[in-house]
PDB file of N, CA and C in Angstrom:
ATOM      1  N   UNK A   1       0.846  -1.171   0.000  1.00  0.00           N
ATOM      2  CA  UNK A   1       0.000   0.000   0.000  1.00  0.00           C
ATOM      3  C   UNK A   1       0.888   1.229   0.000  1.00  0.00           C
ATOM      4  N   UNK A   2       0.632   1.969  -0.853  1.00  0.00           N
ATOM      5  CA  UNK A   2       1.408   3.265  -0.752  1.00  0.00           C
ATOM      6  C   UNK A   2       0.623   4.165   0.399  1.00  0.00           C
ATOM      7  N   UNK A   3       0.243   4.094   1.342  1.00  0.00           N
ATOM      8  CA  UNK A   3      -0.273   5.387   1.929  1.00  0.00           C
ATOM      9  C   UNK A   3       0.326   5.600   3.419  1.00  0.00           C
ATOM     10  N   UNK A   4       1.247   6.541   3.285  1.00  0.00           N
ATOM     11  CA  UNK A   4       2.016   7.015   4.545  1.00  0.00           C
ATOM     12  C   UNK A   4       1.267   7.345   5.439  1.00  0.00           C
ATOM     13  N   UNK A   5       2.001   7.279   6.860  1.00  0.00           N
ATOM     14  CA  UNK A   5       1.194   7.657   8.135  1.00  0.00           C
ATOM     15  C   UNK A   5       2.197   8.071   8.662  1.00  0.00           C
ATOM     16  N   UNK A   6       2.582   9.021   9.077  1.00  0.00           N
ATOM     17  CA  UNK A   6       3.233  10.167   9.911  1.00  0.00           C
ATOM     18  C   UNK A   6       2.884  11.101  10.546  1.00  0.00           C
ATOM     19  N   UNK A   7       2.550  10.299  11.979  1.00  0.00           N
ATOM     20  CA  UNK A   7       1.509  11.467  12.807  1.00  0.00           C
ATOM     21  C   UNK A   7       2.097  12.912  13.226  1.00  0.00           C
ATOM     22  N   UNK A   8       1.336  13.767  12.956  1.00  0.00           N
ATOM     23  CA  UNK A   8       1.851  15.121  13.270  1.00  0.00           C
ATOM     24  C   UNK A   8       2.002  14.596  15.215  1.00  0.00           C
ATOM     25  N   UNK A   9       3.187  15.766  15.271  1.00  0.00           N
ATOM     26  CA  UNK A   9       3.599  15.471  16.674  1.00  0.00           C
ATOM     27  C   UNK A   9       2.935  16.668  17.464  1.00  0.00           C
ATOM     28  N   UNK A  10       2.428  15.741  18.678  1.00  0.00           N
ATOM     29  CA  UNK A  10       2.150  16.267  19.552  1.00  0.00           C
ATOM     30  C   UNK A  10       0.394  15.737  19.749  1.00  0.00           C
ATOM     31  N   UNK A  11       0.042  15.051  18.713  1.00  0.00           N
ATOM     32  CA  UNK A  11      -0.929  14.366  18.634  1.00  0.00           C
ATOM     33  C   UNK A  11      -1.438  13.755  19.469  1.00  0.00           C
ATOM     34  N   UNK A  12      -2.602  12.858  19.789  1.00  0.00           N
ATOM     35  CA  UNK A  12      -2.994  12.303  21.099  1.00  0.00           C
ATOM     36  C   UNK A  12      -2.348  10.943  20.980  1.00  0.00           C
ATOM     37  N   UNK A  13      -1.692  10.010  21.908  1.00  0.00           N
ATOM     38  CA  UNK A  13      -1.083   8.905  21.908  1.00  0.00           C
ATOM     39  C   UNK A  13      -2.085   7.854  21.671  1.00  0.00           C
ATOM     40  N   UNK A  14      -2.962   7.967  22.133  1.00  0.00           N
ATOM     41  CA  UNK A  14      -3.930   7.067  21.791  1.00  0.00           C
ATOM     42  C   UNK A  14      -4.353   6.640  20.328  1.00  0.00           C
ATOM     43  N   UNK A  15      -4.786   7.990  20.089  1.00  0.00           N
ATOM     44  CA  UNK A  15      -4.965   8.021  18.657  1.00  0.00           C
ATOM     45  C   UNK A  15      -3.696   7.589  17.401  1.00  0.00           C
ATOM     46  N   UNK A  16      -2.864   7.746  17.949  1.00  0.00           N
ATOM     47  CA  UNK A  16      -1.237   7.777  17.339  1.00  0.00           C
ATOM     48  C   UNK A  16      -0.957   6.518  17.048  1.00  0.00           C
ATOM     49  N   UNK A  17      -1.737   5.639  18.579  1.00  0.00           N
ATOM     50  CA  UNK A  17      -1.214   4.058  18.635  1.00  0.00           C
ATOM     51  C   UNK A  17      -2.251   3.779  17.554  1.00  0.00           C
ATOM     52  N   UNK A  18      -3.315   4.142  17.718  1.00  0.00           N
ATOM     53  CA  UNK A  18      -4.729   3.352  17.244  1.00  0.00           C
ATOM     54  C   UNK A  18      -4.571   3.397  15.457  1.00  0.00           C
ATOM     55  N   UNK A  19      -4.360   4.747  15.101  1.00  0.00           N
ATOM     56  CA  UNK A  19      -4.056   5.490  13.438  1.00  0.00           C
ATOM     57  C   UNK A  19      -2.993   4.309  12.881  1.00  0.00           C
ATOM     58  N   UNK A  20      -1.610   4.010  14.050  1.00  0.00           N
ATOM     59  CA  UNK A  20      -0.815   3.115  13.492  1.00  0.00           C
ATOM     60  C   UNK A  20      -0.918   1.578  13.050  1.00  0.00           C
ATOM     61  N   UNK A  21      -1.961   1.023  14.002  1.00  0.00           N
ATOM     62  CA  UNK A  21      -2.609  -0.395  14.124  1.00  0.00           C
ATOM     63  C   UNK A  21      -3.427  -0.331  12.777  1.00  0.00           C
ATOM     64  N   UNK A  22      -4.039   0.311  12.785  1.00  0.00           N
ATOM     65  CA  UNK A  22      -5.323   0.367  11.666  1.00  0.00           C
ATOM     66  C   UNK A  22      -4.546   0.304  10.037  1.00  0.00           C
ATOM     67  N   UNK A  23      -3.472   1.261  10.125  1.00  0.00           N
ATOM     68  CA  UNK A  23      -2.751   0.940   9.139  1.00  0.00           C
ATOM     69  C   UNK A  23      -1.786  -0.551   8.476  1.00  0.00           C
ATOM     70  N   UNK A  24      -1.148  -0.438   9.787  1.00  0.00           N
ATOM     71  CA  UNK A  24      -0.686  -2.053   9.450  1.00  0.00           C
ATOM     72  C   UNK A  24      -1.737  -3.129   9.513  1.00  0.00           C
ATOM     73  N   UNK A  25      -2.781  -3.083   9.899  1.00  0.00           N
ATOM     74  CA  UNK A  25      -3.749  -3.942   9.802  1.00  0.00           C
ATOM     75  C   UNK A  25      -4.503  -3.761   8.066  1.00  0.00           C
ATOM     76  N   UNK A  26      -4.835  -2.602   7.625  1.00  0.00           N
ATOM     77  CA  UNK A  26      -5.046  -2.859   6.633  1.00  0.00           C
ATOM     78  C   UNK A  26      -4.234  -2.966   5.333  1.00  0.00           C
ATOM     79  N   UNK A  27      -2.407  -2.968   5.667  1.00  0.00           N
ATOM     80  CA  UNK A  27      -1.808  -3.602   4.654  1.00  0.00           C
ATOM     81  C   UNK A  27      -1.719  -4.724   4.386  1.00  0.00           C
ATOM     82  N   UNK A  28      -1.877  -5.584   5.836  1.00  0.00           N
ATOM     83  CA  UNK A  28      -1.810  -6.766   5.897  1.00  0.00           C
ATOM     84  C   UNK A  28      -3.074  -7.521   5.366  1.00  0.00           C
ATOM     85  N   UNK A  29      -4.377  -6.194   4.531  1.00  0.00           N
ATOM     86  CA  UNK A  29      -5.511  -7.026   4.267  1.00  0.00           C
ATOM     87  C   UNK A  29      -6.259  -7.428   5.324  1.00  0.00           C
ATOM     88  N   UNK A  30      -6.448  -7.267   6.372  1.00  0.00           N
ATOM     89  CA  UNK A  30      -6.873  -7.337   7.437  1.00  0.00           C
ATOM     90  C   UNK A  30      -8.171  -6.759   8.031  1.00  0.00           C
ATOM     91  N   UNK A  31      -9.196  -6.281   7.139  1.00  0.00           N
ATOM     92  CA  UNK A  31      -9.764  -5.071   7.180  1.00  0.00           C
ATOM     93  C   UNK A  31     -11.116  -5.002   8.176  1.00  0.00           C
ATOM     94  N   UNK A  32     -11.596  -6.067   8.359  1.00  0.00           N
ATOM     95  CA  UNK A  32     -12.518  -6.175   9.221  1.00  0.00           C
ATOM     96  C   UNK A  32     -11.782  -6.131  11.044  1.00  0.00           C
ATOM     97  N   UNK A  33     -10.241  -6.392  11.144  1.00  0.00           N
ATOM     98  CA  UNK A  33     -10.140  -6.183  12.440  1.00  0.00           C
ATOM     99  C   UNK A  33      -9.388  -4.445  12.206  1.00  0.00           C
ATOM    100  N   UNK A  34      -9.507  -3.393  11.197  1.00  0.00           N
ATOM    101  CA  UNK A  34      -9.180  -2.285  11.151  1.00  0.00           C
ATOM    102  C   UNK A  34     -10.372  -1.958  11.699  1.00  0.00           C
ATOM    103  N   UNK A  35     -11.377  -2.207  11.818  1.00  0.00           N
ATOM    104  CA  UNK A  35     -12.922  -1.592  12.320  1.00  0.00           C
ATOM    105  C   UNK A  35     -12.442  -1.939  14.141  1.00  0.00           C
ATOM    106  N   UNK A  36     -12.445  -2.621  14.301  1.00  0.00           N
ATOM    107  CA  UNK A  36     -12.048  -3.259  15.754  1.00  0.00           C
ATOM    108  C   UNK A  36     -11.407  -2.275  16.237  1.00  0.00           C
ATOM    109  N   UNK A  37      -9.945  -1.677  15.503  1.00  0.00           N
ATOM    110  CA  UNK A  37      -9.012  -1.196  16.276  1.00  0.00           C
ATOM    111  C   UNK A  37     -10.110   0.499  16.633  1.00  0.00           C
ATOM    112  N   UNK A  38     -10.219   1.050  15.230  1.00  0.00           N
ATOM    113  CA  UNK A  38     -10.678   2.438  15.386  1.00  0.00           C
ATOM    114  C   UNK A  38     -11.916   2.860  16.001  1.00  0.00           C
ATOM    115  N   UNK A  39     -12.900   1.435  16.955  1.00  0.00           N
ATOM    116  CA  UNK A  39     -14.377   1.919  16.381  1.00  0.00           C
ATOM    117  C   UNK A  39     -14.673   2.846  18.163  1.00  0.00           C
ATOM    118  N   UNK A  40     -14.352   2.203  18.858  1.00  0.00           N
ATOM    119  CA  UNK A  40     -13.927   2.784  20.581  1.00  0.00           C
ATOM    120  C   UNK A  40     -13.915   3.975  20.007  1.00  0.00           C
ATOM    121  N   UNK A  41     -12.513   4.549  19.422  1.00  0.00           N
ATOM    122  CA  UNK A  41     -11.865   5.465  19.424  1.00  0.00           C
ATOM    123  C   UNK A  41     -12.668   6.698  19.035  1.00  0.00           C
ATOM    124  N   UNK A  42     -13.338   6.302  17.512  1.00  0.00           N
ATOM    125  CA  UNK A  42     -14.127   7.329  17.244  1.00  0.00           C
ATOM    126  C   UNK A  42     -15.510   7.555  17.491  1.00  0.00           C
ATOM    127  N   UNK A  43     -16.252   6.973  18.510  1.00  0.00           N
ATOM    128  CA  UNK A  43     -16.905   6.817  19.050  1.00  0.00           C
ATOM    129  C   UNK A  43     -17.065   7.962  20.422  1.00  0.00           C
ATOM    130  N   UNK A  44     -15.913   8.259  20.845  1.00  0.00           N
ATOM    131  CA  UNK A  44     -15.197   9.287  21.697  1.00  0.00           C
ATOM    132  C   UNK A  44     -14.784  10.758  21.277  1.00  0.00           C
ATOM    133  N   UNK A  45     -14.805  10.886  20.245  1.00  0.00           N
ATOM    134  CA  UNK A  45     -13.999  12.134  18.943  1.00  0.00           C
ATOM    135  C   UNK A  45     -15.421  13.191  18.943  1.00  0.00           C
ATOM    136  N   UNK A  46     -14.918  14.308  18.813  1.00  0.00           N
ATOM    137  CA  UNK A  46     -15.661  15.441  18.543  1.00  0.00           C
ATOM    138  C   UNK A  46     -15.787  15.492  17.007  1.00  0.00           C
ATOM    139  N   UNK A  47     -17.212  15.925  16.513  1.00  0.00           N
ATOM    140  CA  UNK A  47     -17.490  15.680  15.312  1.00  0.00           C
ATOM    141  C   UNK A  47     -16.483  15.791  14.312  1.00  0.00           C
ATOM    142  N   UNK A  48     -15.558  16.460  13.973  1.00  0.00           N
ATOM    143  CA  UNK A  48     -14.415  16.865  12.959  1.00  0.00           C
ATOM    144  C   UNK A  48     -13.772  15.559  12.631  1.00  0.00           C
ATOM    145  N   UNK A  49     -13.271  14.558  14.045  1.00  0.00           N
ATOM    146  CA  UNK A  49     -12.338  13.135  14.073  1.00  0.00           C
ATOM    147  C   UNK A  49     -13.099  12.793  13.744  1.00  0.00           C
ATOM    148  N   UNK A  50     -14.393  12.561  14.560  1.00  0.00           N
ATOM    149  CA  UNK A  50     -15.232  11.124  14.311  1.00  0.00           C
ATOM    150  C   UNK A  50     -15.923  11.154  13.029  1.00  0.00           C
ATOM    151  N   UNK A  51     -15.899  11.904  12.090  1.00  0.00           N
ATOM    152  CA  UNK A  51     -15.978  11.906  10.581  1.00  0.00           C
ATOM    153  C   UNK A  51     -15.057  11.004   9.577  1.00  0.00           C
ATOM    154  N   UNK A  52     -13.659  11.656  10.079  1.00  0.00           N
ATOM    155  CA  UNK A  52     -12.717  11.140   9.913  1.00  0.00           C
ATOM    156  C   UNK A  52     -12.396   9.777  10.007  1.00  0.00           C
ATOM    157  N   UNK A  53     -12.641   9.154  10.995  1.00  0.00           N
ATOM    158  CA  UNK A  53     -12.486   7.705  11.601  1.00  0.00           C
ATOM    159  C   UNK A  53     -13.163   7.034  10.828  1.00  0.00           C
ATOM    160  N   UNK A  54     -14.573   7.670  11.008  1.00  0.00           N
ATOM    161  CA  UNK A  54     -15.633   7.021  10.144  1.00  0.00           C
ATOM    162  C   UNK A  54     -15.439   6.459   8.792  1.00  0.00           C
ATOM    163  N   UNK A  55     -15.171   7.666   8.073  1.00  0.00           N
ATOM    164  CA  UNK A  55     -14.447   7.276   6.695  1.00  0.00           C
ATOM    165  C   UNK A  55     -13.686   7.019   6.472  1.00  0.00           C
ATOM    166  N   UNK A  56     -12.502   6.383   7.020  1.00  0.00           N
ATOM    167  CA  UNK A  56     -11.425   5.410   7.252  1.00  0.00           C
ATOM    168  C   UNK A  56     -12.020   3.804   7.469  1.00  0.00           C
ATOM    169  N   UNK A  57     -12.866   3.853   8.550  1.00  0.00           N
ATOM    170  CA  UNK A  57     -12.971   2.520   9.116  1.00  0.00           C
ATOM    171  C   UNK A  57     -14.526   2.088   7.994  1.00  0.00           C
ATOM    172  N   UNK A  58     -15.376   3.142   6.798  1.00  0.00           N
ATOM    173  CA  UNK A  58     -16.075   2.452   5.872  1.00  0.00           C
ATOM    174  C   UNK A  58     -15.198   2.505   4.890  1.00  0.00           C
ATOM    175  N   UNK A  59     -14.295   2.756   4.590  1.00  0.00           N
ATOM    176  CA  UNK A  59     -13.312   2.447   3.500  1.00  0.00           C
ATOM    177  C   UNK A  59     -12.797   1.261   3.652  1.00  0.00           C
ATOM    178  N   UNK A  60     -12.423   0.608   4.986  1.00  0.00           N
ATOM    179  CA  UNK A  60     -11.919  -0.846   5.393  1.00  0.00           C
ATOM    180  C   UNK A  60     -12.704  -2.125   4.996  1.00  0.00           C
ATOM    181  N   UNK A  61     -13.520  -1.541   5.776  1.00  0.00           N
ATOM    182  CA  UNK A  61     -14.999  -2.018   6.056  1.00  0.00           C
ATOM    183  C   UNK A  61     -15.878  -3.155   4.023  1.00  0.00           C
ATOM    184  N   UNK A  62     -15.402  -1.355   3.664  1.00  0.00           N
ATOM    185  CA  UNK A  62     -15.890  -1.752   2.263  1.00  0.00           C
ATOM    186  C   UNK A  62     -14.625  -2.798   1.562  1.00  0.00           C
ATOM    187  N   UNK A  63     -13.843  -2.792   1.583  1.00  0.00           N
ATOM    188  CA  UNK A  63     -12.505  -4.317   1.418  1.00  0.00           C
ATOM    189  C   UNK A  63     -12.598  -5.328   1.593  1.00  0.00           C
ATOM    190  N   UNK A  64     -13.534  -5.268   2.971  1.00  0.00           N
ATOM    191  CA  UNK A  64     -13.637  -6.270   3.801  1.00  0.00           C
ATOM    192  C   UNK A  64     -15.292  -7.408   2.810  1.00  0.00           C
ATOM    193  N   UNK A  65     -15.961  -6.276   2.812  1.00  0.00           N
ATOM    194  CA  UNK A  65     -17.564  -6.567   2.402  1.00  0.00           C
ATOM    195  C   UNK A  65     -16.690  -7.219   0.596  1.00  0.00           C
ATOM    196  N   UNK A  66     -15.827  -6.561  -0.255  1.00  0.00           N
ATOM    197  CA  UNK A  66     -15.989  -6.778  -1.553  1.00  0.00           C
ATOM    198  C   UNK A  66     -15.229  -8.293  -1.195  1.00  0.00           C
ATOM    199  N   UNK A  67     -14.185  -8.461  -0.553  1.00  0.00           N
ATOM    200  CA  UNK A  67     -13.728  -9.759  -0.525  1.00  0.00           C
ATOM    201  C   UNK A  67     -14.148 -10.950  -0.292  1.00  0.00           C
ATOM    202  N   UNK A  68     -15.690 -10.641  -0.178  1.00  0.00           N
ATOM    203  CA  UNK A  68     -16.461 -11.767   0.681  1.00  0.00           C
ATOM    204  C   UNK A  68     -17.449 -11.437  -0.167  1.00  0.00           C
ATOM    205  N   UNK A  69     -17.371 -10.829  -1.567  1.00  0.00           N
ATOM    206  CA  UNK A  69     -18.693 -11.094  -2.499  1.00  0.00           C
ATOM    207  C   UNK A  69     -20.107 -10.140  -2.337  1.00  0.00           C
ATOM    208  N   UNK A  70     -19.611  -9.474  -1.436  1.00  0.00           N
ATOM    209  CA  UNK A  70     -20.999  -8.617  -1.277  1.00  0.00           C
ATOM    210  C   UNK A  70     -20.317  -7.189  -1.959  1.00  0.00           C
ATOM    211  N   UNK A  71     -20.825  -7.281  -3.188  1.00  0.00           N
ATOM    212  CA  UNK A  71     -20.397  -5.787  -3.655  1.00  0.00           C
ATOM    213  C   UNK A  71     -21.459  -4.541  -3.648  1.00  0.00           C
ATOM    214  N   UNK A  72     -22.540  -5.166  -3.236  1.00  0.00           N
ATOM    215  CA  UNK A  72     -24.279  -3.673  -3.440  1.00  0.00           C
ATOM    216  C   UNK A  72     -22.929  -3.413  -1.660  1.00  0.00           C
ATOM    217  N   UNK A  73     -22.889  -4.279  -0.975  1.00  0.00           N
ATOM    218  CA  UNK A  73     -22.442  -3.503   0.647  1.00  0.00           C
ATOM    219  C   UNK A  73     -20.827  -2.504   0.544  1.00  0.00           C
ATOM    220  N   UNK A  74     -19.940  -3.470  -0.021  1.00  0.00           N
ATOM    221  CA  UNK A  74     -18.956  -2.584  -0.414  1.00  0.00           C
ATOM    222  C   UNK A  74     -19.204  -1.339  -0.979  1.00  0.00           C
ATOM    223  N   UNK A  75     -19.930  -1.307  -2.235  1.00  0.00           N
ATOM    224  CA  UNK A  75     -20.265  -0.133  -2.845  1.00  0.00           C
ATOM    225  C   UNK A  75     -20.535   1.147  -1.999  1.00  0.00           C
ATOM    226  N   UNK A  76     -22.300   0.807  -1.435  1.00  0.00           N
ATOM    227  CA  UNK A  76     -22.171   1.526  -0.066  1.00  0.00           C
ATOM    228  C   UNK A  76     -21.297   2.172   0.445  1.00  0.00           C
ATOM    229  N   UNK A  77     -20.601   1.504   1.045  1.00  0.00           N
ATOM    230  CA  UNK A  77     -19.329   1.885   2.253  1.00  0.00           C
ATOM    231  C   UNK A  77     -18.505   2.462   1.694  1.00  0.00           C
ATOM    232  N   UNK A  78     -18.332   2.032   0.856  1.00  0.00           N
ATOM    233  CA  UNK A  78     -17.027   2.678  -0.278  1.00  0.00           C
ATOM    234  C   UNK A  78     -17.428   3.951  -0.972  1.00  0.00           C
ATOM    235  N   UNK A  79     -18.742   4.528  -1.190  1.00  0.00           N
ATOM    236  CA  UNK A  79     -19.243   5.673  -1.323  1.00  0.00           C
ATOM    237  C   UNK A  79     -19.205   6.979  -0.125  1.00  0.00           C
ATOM    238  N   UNK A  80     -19.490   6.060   1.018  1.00  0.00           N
ATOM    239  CA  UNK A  80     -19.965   6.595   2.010  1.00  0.00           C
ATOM    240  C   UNK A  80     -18.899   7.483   3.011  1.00  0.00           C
ATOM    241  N   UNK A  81     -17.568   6.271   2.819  1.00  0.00           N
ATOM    242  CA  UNK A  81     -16.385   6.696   3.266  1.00  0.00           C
ATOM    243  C   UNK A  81     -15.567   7.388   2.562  1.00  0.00           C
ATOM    244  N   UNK A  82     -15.448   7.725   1.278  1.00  0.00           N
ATOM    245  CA  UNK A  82     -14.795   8.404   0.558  1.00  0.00           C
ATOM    246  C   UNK A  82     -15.125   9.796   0.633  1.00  0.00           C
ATOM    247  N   UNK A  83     -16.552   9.569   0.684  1.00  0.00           N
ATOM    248  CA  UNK A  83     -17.226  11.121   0.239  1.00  0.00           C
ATOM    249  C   UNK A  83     -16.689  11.791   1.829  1.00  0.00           C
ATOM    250  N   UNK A  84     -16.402  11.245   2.698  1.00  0.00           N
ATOM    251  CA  UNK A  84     -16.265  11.981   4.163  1.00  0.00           C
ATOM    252  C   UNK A  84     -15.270  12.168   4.135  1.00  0.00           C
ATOM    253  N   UNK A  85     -13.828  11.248   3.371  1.00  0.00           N
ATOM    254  CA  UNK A  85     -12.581  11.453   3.630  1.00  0.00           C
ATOM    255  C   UNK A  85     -12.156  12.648   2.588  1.00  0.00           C
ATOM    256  N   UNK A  86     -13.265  12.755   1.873  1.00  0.00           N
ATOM    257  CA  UNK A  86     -13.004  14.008   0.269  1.00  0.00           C
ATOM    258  C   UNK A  86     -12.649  15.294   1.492  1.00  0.00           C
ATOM    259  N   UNK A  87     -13.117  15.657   2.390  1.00  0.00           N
ATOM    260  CA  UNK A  87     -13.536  16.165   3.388  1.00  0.00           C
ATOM    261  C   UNK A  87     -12.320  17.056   3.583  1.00  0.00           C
ATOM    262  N   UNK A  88     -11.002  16.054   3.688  1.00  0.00           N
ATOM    263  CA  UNK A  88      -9.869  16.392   4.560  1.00  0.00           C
ATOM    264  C   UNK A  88      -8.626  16.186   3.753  1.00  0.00           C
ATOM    265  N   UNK A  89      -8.599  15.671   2.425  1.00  0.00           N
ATOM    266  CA  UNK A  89      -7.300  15.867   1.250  1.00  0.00           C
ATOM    267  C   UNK A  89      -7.132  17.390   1.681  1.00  0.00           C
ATOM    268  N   UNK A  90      -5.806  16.979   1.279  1.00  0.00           N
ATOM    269  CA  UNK A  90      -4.931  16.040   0.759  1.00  0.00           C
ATOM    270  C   UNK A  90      -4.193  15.369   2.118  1.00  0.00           C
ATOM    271  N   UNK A  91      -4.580  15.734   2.851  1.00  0.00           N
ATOM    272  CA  UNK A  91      -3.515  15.234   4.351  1.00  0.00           C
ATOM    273  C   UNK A  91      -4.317  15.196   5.512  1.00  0.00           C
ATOM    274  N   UNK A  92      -4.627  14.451   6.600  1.00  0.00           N
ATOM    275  CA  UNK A  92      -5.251  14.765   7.697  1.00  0.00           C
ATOM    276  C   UNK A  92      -4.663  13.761   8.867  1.00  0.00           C
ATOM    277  N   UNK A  93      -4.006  14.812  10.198  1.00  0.00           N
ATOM    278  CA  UNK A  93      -3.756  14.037  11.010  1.00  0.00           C
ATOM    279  C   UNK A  93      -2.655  12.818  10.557  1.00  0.00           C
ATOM    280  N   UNK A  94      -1.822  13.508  10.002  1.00  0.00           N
ATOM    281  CA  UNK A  94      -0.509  12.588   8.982  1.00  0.00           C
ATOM    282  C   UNK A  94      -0.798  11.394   8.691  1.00  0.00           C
ATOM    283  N   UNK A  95      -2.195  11.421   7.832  1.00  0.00           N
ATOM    284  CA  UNK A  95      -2.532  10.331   6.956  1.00  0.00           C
ATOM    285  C   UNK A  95      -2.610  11.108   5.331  1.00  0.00           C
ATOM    286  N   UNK A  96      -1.734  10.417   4.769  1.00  0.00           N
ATOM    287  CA  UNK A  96      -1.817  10.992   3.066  1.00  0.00           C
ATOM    288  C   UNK A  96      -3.251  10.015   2.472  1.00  0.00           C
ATOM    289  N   UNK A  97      -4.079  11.094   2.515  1.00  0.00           N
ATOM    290  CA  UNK A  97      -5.479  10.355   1.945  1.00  0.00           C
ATOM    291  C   UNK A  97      -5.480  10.434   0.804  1.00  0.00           C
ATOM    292  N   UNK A  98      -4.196  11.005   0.328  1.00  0.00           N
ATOM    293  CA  UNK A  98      -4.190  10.891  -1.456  1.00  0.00           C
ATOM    294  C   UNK A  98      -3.827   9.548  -1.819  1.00  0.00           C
ATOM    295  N   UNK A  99      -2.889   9.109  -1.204  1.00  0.00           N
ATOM    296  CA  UNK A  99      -2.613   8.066  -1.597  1.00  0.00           C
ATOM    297  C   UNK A  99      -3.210   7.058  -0.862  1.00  0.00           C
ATOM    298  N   UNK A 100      -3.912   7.431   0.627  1.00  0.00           N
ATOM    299  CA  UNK A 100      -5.214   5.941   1.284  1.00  0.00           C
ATOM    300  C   UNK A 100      -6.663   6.060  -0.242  1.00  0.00           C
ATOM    301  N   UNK A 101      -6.297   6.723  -0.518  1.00  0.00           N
ATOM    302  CA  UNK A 101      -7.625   6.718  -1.415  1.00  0.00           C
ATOM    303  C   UNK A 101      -7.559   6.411  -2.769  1.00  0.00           C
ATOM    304  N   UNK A 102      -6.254   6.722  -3.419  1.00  0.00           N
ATOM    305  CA  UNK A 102      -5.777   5.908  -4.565  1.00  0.00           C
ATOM    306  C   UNK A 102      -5.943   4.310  -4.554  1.00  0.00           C
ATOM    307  N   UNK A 103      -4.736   3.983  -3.551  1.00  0.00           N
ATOM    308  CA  UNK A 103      -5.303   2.344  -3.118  1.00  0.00           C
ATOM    309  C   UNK A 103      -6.177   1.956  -2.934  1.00  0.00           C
ATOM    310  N   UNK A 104      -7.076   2.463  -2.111  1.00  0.00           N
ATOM    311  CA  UNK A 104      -8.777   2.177  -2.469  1.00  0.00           C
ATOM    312  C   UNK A 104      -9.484   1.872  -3.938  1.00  0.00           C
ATOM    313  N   UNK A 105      -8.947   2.709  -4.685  1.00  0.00           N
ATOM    314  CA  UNK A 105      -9.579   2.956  -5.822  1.00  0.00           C
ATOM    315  C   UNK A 105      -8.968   1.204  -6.785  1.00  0.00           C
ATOM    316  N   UNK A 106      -7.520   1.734  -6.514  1.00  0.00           N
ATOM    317  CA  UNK A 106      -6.567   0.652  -7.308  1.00  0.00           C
ATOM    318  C   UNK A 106      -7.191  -0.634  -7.097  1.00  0.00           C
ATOM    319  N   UNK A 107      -7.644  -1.141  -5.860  1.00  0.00           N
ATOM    320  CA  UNK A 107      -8.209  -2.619  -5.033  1.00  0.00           C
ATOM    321  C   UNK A 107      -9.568  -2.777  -5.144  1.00  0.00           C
ATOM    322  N   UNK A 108     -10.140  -1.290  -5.671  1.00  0.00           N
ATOM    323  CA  UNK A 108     -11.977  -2.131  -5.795  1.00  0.00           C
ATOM    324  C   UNK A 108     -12.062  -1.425  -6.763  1.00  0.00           C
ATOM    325  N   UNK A 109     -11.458  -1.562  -8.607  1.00  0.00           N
ATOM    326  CA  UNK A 109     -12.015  -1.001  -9.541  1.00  0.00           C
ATOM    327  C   UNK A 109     -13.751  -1.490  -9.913  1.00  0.00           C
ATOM    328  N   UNK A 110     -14.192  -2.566  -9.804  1.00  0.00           N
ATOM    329  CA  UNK A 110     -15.040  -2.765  -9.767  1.00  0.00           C
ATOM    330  C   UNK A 110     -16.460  -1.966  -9.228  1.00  0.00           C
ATOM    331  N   UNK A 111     -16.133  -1.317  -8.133  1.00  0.00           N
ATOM    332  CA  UNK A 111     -16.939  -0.325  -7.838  1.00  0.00           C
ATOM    333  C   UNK A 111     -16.645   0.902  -6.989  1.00  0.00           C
ATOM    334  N   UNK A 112     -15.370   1.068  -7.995  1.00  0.00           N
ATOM    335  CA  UNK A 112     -14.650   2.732  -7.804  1.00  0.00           C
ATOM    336  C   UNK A 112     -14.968   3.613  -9.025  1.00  0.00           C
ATOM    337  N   UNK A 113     -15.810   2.846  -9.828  1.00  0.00           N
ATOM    338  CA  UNK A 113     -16.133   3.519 -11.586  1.00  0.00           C
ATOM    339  C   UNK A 113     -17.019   4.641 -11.021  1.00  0.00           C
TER     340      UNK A 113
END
């Protein structure tokens, strides 16, 4: 996956640990326990994060749904989370969503058209 994570410093540790898990979890393809790591977290976030999270963890979410054949649910999610992460390009919270969202695109052409 090309998409860097370099948390701006001074950031919350929590979030820092959690942003980092979620990432290596979803290089590893892993995407249904990327929901696991972030869902606490943004659950807790003042509307601005918990947007954010959100559309991170339905971008996973939707990986998770296309790999297992459900593409009307991927689609969904994969609409749903993009349009929130459009939000915060090119950078948010030292996540390059240019490139979390390229890979997205690259891994579900099927219903990134």
């Amino acid at each position: 996956m090309n998409t860097d994570f370099n948390p701006n410093p001074g950031e919350n540790q929590e979030e820092h640990e959690a942003l980092r898990r979620f990432f290596e979890l979803y290089r590893e393809g892993r995407f249904y326990e990327c929901h696991d790591v972030l869902e606490a977290l943004w659950l807790d976030m003042g509307a601005r994060r918990r947007t954010f999270y959100q559309g991170l963890l339905q971008c996973a979410v939707a990986r998770h749904h296309a790999e297992k054949g459900n593409l009307h649910g991927a689609r969904i999610l994969h609409r749903d989370g993009t349009a929130k992460l459009e939000l915060y390009r090119p950078e948010f919270m030292g996540v390059d969503l240019e490139g979390f969202l390229k890979d997205l695109k690259d891994h579900l052409p099927e219903i990134s058209a």
